[in-house]
Protein backbone atom coordinates (compact mmCIF):
# COMPACT_ATOMS: atom_id res chain seq x y z
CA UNK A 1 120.14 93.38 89.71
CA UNK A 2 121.48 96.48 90.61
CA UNK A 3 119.33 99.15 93.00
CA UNK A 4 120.30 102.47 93.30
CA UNK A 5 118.85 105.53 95.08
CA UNK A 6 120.07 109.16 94.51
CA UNK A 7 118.42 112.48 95.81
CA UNK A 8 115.13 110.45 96.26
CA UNK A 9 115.34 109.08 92.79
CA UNK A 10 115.55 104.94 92.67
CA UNK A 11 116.75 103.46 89.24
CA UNK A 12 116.85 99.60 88.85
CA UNK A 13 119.31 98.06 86.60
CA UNK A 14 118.34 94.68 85.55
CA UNK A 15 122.01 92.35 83.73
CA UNK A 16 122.07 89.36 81.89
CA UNK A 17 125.96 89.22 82.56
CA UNK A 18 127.46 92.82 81.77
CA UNK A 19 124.46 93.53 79.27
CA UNK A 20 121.98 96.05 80.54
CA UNK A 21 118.50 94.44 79.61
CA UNK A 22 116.15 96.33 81.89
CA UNK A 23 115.85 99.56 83.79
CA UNK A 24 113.39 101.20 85.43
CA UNK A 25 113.22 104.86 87.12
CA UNK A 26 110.65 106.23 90.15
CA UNK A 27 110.77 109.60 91.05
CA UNK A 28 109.99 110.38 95.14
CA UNK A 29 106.52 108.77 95.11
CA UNK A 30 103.46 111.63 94.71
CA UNK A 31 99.67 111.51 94.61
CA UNK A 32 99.88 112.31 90.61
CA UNK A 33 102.04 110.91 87.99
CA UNK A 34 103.33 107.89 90.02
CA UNK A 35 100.18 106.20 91.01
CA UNK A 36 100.03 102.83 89.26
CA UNK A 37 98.54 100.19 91.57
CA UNK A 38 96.96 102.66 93.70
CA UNK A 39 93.02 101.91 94.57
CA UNK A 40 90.45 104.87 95.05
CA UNK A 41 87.04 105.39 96.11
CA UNK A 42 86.17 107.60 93.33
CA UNK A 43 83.41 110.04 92.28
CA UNK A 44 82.07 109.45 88.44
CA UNK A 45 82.26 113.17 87.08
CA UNK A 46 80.43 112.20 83.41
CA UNK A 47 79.60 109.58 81.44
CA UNK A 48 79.96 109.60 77.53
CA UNK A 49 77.94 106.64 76.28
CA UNK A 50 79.75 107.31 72.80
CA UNK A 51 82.83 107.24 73.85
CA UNK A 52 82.07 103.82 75.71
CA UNK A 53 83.87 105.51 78.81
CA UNK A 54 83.39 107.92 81.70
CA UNK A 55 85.80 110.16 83.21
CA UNK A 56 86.34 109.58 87.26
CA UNK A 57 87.51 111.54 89.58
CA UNK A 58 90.30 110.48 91.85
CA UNK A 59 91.67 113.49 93.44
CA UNK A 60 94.54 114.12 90.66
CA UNK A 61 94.53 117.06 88.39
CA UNK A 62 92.86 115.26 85.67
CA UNK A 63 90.70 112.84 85.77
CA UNK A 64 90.58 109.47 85.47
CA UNK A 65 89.32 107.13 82.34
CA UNK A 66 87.30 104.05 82.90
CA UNK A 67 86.17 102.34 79.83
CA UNK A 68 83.48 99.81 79.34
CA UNK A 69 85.12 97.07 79.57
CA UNK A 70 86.94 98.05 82.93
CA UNK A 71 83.52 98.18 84.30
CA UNK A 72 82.41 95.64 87.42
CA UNK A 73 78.57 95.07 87.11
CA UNK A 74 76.01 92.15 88.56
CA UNK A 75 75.21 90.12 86.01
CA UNK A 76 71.93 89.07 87.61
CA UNK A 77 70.83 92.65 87.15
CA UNK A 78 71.46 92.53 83.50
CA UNK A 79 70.53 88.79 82.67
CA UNK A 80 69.83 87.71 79.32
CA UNK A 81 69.97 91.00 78.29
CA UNK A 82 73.64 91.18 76.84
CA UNK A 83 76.43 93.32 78.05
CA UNK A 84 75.20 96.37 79.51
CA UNK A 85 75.73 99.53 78.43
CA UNK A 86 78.03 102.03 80.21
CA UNK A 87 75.43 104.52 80.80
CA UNK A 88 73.42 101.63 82.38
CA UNK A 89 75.88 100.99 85.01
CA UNK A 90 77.38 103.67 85.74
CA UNK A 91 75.88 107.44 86.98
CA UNK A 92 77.56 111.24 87.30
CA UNK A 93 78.35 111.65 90.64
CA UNK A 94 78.18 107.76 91.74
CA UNK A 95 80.81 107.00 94.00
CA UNK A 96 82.82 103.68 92.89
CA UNK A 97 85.84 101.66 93.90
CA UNK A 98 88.12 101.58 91.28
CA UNK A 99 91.80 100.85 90.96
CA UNK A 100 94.78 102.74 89.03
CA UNK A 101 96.14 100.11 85.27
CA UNK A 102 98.02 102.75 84.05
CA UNK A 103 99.92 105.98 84.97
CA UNK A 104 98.81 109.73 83.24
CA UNK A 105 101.03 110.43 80.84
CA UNK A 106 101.34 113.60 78.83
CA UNK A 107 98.08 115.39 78.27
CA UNK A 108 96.29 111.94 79.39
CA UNK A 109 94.61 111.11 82.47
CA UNK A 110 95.41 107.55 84.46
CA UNK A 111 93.36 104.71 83.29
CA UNK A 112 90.99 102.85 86.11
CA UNK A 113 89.74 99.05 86.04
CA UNK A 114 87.01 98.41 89.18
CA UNK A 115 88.30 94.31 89.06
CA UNK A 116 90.99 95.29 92.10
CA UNK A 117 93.53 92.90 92.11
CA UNK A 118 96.03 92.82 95.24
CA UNK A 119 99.63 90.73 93.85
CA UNK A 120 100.98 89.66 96.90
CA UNK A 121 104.85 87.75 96.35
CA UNK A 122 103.24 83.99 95.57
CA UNK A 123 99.40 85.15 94.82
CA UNK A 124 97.19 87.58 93.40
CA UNK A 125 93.85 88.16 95.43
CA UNK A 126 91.09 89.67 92.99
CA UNK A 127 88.38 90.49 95.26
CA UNK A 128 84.67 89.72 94.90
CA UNK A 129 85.45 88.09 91.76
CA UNK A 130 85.17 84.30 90.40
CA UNK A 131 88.98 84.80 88.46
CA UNK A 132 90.81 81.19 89.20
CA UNK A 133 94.45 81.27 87.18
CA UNK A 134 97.53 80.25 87.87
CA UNK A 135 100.59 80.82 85.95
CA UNK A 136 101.53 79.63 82.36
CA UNK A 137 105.20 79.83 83.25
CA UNK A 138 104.65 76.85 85.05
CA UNK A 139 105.67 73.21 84.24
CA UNK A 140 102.02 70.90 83.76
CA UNK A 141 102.93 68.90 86.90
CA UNK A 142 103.68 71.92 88.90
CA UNK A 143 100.16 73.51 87.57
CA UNK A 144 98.87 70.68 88.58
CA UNK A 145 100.75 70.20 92.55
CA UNK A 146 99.58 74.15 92.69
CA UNK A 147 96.00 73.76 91.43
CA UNK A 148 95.04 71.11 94.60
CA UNK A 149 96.57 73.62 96.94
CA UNK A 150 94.36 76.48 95.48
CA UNK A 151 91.29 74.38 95.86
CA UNK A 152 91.81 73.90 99.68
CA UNK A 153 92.89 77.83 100.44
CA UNK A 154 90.95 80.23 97.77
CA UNK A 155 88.78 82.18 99.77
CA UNK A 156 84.94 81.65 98.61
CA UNK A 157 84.27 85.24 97.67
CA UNK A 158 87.03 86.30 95.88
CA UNK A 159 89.41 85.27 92.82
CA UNK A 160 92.61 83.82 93.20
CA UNK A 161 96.06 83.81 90.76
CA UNK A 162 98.69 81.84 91.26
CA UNK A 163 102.54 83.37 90.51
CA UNK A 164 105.17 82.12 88.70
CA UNK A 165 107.25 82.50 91.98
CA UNK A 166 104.65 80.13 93.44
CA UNK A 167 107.23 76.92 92.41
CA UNK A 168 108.07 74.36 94.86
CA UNK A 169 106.11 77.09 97.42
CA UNK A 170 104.35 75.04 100.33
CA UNK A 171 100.65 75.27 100.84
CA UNK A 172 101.22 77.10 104.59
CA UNK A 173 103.58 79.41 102.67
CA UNK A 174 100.59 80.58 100.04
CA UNK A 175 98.01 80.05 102.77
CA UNK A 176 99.92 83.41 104.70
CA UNK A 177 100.05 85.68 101.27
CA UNK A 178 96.33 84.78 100.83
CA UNK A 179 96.12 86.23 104.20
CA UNK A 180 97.73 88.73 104.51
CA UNK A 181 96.10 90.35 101.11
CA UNK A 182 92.89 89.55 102.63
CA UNK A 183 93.50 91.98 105.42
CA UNK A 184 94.88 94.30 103.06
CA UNK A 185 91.12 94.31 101.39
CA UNK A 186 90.03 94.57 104.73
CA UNK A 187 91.57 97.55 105.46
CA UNK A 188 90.47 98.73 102.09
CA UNK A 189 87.18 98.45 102.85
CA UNK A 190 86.97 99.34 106.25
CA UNK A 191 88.77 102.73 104.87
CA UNK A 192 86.00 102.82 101.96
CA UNK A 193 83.31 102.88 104.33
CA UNK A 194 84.42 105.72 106.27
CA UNK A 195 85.95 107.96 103.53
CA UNK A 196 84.26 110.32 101.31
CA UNK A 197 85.02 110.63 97.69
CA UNK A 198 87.68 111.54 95.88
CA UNK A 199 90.25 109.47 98.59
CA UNK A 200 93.29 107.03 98.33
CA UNK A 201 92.62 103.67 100.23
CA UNK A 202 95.81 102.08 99.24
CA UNK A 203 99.21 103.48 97.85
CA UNK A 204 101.51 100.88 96.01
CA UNK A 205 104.99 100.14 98.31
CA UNK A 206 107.77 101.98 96.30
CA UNK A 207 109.15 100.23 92.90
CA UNK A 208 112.21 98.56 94.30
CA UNK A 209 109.81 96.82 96.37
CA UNK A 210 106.96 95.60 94.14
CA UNK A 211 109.74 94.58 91.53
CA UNK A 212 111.42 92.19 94.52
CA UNK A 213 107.88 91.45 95.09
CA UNK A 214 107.25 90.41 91.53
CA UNK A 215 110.47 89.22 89.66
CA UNK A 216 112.71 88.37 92.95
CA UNK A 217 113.42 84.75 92.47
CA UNK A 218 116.43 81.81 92.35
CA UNK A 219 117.19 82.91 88.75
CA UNK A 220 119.04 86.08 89.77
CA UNK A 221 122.40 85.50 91.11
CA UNK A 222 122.21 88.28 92.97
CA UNK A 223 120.43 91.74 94.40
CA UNK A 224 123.16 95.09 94.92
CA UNK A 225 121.50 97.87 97.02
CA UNK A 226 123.84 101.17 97.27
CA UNK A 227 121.29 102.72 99.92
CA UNK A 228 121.16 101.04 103.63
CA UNK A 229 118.11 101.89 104.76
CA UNK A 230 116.94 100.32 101.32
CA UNK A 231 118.23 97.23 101.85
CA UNK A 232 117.91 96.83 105.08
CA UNK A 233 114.12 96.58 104.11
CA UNK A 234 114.49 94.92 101.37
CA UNK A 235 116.28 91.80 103.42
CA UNK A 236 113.80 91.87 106.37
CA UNK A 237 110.93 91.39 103.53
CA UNK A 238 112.70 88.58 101.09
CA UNK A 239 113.37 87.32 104.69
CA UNK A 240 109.98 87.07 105.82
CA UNK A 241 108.60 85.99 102.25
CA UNK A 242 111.38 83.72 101.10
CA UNK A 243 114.67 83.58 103.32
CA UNK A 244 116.48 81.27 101.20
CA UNK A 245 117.04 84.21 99.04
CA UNK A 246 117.82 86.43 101.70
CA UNK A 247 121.72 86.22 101.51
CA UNK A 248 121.84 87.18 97.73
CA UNK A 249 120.81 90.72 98.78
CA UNK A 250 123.81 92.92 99.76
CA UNK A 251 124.88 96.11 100.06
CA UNK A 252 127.40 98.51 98.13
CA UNK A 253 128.69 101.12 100.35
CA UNK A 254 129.10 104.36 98.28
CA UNK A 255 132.01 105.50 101.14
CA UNK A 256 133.86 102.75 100.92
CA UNK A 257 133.54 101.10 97.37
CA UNK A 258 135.92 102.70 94.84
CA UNK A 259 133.32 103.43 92.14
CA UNK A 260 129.81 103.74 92.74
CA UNK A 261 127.37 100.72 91.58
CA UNK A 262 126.18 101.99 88.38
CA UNK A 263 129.32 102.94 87.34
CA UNK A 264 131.39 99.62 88.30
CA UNK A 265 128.42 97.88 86.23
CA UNK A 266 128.60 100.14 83.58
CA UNK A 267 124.60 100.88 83.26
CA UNK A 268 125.17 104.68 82.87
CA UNK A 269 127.26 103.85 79.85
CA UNK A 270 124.48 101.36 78.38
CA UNK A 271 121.84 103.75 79.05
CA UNK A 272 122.93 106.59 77.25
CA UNK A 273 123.33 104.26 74.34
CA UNK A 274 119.69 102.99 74.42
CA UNK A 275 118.65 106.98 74.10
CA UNK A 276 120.41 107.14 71.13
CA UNK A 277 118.14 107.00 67.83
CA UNK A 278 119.97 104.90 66.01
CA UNK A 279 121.37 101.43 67.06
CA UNK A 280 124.26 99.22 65.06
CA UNK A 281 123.49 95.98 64.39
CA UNK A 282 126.82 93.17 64.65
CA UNK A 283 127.12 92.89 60.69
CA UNK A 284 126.96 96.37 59.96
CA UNK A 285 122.87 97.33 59.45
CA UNK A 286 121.22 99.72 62.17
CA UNK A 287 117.84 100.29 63.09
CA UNK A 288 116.60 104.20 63.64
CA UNK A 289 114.61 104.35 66.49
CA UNK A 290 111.57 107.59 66.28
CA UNK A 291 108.80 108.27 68.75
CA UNK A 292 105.64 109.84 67.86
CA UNK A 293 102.72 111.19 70.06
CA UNK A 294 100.51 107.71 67.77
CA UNK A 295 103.27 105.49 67.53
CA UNK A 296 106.42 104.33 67.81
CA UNK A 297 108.68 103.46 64.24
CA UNK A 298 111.30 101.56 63.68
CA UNK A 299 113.21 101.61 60.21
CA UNK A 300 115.59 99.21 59.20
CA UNK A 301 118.80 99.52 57.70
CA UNK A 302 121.09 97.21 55.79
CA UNK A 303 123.66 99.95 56.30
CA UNK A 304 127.29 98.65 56.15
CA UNK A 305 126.22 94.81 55.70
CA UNK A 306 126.98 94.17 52.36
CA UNK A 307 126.72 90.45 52.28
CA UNK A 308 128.25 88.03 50.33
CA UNK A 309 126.18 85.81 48.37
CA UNK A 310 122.84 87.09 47.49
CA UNK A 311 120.47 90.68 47.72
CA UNK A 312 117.73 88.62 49.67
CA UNK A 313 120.07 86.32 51.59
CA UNK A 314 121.67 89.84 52.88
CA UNK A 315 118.72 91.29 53.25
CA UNK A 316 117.06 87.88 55.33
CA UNK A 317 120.34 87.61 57.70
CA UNK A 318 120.49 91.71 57.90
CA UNK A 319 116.32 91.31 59.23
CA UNK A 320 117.26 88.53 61.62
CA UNK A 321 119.58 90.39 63.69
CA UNK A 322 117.17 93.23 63.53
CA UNK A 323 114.24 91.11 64.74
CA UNK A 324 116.55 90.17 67.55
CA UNK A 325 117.72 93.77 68.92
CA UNK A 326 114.28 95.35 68.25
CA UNK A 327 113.06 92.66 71.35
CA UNK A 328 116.04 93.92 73.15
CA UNK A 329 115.33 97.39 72.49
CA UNK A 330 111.74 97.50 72.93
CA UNK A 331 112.54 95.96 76.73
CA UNK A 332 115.10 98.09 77.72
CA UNK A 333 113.78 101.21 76.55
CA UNK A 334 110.59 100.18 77.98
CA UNK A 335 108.39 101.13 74.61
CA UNK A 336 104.96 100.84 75.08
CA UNK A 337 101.70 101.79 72.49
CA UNK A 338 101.41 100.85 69.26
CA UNK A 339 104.72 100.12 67.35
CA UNK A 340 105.35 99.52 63.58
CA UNK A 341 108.75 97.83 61.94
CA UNK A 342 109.73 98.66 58.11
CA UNK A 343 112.05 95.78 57.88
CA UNK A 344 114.23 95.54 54.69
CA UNK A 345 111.73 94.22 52.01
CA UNK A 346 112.68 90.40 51.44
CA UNK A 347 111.20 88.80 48.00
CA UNK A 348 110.51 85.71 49.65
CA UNK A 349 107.49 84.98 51.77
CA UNK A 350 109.59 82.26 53.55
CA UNK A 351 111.77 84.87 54.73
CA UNK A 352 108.91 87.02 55.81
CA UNK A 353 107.19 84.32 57.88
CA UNK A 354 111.08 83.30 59.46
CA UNK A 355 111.90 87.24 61.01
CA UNK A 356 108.40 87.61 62.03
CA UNK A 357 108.99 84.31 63.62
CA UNK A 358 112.50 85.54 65.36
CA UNK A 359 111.02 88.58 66.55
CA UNK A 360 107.96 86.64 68.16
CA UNK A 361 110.47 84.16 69.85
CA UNK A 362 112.68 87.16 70.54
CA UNK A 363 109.69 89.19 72.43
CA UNK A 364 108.42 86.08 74.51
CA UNK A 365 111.45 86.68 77.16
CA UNK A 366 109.52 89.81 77.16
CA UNK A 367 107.08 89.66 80.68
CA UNK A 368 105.21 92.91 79.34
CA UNK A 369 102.40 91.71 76.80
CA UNK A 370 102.90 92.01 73.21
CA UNK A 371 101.29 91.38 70.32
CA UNK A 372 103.05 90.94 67.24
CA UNK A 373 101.18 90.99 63.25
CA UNK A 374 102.28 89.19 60.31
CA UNK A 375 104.77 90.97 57.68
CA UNK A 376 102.83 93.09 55.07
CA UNK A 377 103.77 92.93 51.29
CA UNK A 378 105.86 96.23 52.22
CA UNK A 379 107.87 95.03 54.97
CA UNK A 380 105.85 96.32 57.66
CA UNK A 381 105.33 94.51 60.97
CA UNK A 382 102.24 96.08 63.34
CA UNK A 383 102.70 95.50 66.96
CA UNK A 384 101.84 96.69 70.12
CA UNK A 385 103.31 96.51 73.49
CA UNK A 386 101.40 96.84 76.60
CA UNK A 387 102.23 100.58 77.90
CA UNK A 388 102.46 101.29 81.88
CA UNK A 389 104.36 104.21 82.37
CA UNK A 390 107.04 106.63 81.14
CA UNK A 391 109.44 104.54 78.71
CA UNK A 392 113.43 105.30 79.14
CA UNK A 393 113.45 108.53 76.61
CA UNK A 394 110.50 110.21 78.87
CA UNK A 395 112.55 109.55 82.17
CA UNK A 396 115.17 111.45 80.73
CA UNK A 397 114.63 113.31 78.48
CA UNK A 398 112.55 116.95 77.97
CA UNK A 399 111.44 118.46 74.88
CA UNK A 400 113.55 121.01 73.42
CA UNK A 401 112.22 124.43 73.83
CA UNK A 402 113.37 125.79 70.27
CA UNK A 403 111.51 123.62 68.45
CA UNK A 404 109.06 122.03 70.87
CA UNK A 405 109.81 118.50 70.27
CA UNK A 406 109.26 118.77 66.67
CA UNK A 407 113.22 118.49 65.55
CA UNK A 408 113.01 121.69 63.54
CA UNK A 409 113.28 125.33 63.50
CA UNK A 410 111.12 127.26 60.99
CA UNK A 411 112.52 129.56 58.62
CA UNK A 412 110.64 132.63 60.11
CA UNK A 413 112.39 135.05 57.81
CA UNK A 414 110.99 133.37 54.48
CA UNK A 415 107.13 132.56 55.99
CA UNK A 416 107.83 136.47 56.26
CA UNK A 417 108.51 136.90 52.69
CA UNK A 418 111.64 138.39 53.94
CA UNK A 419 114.76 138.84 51.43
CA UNK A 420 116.92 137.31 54.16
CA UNK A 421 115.16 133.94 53.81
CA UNK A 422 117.94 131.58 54.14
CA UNK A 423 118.28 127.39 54.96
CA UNK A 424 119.73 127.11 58.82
């Protein structure tokens, strides 16, 4: 894993060997588009009972969504009488606790969930809640080891998850991240009950740090910070959360190394690849890579893979390897939304059920949640991918300003009726 910080910006480069796999971006952290995480006490502004949502506010520009289903209400007050409405629960101008799921993006507000939940490096807390999980990850015996331990420490009022970085961890080890995250909620509330609405109880810690937080573990050979003050934090945390870990951190002096760390690693290179719309497959095909405001689409290509036996057995092999670098794609360039496939059309409904088969396989390295539909009679695979944030094209990319984003220019002269009309 590479780290580095530029100017206030921090980029993470995430290798499997000299392949780039993942990167992520964070601008110098602000009260409005980098928020994810964040909890509020909030004001409710209006509730649309046919929308099945009400807008919050939060103290950003524009305000907040919080759907239906994101809504925390006592079942006792609505017992035997089904799932409440929204307009039942919630009230303009009611003040609410309510925590940030998903960054604004574009013209849309952030998204809000009231179930908090605090990830801490081995545990999530999810206060005043009954939640009891622990990791699928997890071997059965070591589900098992962790499930006894959770019995004796989960606090009585609130909801406990157990991480995937949780293996082989000692119970004294989880019992001090369940405490500590209880007197973070603490805090939170203590700051709840003396603020007034719109306010921000608690601010996320900066990305390089949740993402040691959260995907840190023996697996990575290795952590390269090219800021000092960076990872200088970085080691006295991993140190104080898991110090056998602590000397795979180190530190790439900019002054003294001869190339700086992206470079030597080659990520720049990789990334502006992955911007690219269209991406080569190994025997010649390509997939074309468009965004939309709906959706994202993804056409395949047989290209320059001619095969060598059959139409359909090119066709199959040229949809495997496609099935295979979508996965890759759709990580690294951090897709999210609804996405939809027009893989080569394959005559054979074996074939069909194999690639949608690779590409499931394929996305299960993925840790975002997907959720991947069967191949249509066209060739179409429906998908979606679980959307946080700005994927790698919004990080760094703008619209263009002739055209708006749209990839054309108008022929003004012949909507004029103009004799000059001509293609450009």
């Amino acid at each position: 894993m590479c780290v580095s910080v530029s100017d206030g910006v921090t980029q993470i480069a995430v290798m499997e060997g000299r392949q780039l796999i993942e990167h992520y971006l964070s601008r110098p952290a602000d009260d409005v588009s980098e928020i994810h995480g964040n909890v509020y006490l909030a004001k409710v502004q209006n509730v649309l009972p046919g929308m099945e949502a009400a807008f919050v506010d939060i103290g950003t520009p524009k305000n907040a969504v919080l759907y239906r289903g994101d809504v925390h209400y006592d079942d006792s007050d609505f017992e035997g009488k089904g799932r409440p409405r929204i307009e039942q629960v919630l009230k303009a101008k009611q003040t609410i606790l309510a925590q940030v799921t998903k960054n604004p993006i574009a013209h849309k507000g952030a998204r809000l969930t009231q179930e908090v939940s605090l990830p801490g490096r081995f545990v999530v807390l999810v206060p005043n809640s009954s939640t009891y999980g622990i990791s699928k990850r997890l071997p059965d015996s070591e589900r098992k080891r962790l499930r006894n331990i959770l019995d004796r420490v989960k606090p009585k009022q609130h909801g406990i998850i157990v991480r995937t970085a949780a293996e082989n961890i000692t119970k004294e080890e989880i019992e001090r991240d369940v405490r500590r995250l209880l007197g973070q909620w603490d805090e939170i509330e203590a700051l709840a009950g003396r603020s007034q609405a719109p306010n921000l109880l608690y601010r996320e810690p900066e990305m390089a740090f949740r993402f040691i937080r959260e995907e840190f573990n023996k697996d990575f050979r290795g952590v390269v910070i090219d800021d000092a003050d960076m990872c200088e934090k970085v080691r006295t945390y991993v140190e104080s959360v898991n110090p056998a870990l602590v000397d795979r951190i180190s530190y790439h002096d900019p002054e003294t190394e001869s190339l700086p760390l992206f470079e030597r690693h080659h990520v720049h290179e990789q990334l502006r690849k992955a911007l690219d719309r269209k991406v080569w497959l190994p025997s010649g095909g390509s997939l074309i890579i468009e965004h939309t405001e709906a959706l994202t689409v993804v056409d395949v290509n047989t290209g320059k893979n001619v095969g060598r036996s059959s139409l359909e057995e090119t066709v199959f092999r040229n949809n495997l390897e496609a099935a295979e670098e979508i996965a890759r794609q759709l990580r690294l360039r951090d897709i999210g939304g609804i996405i939809v496939i027009d893989f080569v059309d394959m005559e054979v409904k074996a074939n069909r059920e194999a690639v949608a088969t690779t590409l499931r396989d394929a996305l299960a390295r993925d840790k975002t949640r997907t959720q991947v539909f069967d191949i249509s009679e066209l060739g179409l695979v429906e998908m979606t991918r679980k959307r946080i944030g700005e994927g790698l094209l919004e990080s760094f990319a703008n619209a263009c300003e002739d055209c708006g984003g749209r990839g054309v220019n108008l022929d003004d002269d012949l909507l004029a009726g103009s004799g000059r009309a001509g293609r450009r």
